[in-house]
Each structure stands twice: as C-alpha cells, then as structure tokens.
C-alpha atoms as a PDB file:
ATOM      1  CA  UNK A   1     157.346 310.729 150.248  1.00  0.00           C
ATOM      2  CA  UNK A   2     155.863 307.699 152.130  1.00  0.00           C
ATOM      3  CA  UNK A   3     155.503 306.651 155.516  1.00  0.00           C
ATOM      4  CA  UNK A   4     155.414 303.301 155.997  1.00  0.00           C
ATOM      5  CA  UNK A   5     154.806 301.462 159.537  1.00  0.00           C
ATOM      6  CA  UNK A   6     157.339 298.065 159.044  1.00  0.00           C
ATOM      7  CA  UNK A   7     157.565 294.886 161.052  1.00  0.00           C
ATOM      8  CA  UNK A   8     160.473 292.427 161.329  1.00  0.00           C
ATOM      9  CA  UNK A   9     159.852 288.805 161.638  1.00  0.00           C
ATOM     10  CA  UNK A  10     160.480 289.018 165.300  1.00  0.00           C
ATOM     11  CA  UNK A  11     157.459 291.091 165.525  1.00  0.00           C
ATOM     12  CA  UNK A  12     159.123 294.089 165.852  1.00  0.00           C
ATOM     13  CA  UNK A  13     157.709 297.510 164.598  1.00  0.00           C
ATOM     14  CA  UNK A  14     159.020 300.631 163.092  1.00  0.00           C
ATOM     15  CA  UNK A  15     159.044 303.883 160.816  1.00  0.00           C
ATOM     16  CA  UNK A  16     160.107 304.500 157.608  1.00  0.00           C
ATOM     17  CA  UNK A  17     160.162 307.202 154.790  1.00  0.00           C
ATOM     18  CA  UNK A  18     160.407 305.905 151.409  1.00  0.00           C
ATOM     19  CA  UNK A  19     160.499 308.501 148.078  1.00  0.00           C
ATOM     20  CA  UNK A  20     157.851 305.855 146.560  1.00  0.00           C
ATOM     21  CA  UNK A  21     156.909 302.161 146.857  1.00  0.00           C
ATOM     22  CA  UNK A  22     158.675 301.336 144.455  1.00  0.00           C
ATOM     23  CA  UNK A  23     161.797 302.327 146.019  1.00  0.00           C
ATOM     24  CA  UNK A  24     160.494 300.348 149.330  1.00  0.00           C
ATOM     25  CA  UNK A  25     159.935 297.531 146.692  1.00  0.00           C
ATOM     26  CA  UNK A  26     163.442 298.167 145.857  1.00  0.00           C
ATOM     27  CA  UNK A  27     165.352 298.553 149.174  1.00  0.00           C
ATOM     28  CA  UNK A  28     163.022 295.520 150.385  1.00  0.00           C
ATOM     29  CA  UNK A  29     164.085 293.455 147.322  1.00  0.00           C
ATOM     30  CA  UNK A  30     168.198 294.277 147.779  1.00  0.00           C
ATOM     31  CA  UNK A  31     167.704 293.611 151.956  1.00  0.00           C
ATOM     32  CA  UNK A  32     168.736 297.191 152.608  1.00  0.00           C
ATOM     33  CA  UNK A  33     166.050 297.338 155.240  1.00  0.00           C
ATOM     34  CA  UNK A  34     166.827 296.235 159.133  1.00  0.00           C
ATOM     35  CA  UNK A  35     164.693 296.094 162.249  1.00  0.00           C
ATOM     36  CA  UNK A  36     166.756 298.985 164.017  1.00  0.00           C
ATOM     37  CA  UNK A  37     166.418 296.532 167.227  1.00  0.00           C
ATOM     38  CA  UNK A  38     167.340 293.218 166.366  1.00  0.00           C
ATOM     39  CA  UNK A  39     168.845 293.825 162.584  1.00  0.00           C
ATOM     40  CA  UNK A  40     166.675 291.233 160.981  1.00  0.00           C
ATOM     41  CA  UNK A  41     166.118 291.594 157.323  1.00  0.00           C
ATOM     42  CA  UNK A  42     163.104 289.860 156.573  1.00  0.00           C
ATOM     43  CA  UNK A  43     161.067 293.121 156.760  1.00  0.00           C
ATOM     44  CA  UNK A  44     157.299 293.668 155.629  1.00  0.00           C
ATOM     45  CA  UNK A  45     154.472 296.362 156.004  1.00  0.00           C
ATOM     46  CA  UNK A  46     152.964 296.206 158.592  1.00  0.00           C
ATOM     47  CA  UNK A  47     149.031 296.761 158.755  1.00  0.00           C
ATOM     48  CA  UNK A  48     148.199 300.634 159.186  1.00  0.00           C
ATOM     49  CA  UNK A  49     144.900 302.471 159.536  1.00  0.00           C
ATOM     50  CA  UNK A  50     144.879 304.952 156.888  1.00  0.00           C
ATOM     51  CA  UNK A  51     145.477 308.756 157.735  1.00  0.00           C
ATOM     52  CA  UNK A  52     141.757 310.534 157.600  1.00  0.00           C
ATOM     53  CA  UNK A  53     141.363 314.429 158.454  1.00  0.00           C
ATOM     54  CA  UNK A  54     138.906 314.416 161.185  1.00  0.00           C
ATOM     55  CA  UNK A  55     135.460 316.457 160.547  1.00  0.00           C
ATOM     56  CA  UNK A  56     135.218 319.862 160.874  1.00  0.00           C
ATOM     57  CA  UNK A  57     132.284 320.973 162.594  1.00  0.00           C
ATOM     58  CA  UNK A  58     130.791 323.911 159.868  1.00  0.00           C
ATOM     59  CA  UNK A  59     129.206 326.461 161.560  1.00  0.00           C
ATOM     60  CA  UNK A  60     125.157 326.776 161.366  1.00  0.00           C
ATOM     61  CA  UNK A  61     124.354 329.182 158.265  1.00  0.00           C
ATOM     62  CA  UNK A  62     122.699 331.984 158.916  1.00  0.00           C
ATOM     63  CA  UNK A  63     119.141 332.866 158.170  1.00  0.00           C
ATOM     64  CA  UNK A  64     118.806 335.123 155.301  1.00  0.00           C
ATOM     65  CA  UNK A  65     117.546 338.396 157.112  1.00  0.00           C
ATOM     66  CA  UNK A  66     120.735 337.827 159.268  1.00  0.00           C
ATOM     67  CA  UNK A  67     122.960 338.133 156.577  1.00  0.00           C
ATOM     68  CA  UNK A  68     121.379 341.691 156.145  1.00  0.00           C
ATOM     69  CA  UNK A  69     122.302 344.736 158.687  1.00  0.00           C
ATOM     70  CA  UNK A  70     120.249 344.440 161.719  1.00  0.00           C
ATOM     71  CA  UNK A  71     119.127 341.877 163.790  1.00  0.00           C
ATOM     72  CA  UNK A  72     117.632 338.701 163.309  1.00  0.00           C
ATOM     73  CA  UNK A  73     113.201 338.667 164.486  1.00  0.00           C
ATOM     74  CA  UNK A  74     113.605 334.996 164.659  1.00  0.00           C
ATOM     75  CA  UNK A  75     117.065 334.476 167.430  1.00  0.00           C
ATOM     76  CA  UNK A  76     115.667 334.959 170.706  1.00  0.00           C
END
C-alpha cells in the first residue's frame, strides 16, 4: 500500500491509499479520483516530505571491566 498526500486544482489537499502507483496512475488516468470537498477531478500529488524514523539515542557501551561481575574502578 501507498499513501499519497493529493491536491485538487482548487488547492485543496487530501489522503489517499493506493495498492501501487500504478494503480494511482490508473485511477488518475480514468478520473476516478475527486477532491472529497469540491469534487474536482483534475487531481495531482501533492509535494510530501518523505517518512524518516527518527534517531534512536544508543546507549553509551560499557567499558570492558564493566561487562565483567563487579564494579567498574573507573565510574565515580
């Protein structure tokens, strides 16, 4: 599945699953698609920022003698 983020030519945005873009391509090509506000046909994509997993924050790795039983000489 794809999410696309469309926009009439009144300027109007909205959301839209497609199974591919080629069946957007499709549905775009027969005018099955219609700004649910206004019911304009001329529909396109509308710019979108892509989707990026923010950063994990990895913990600080352990000094080897801490990965051994017993405490570490160097935390204080």
């Amino acid at each position: 599945m794809i999410h696309y983020t469309l926009r009439c030519s009144q300027g109007h945005h909205f959301d839209d699953w497609f199974a591919s873009s080629s069946d957007y391509d499709a549905k775009a090509e027969a005018g099955e698609l219609k700004c649910p506000e206004c019911g304009d046909a001329k529909i396109g994509k509308a710019i979108m920022a892509p989707s990026v997993g923010s950063a994990s924050t990895a913990a600080e790795p352990a000094c080897a003698c801490c990965a051994q039983e017993g405490s570490c000489p160097w935390a204080a």
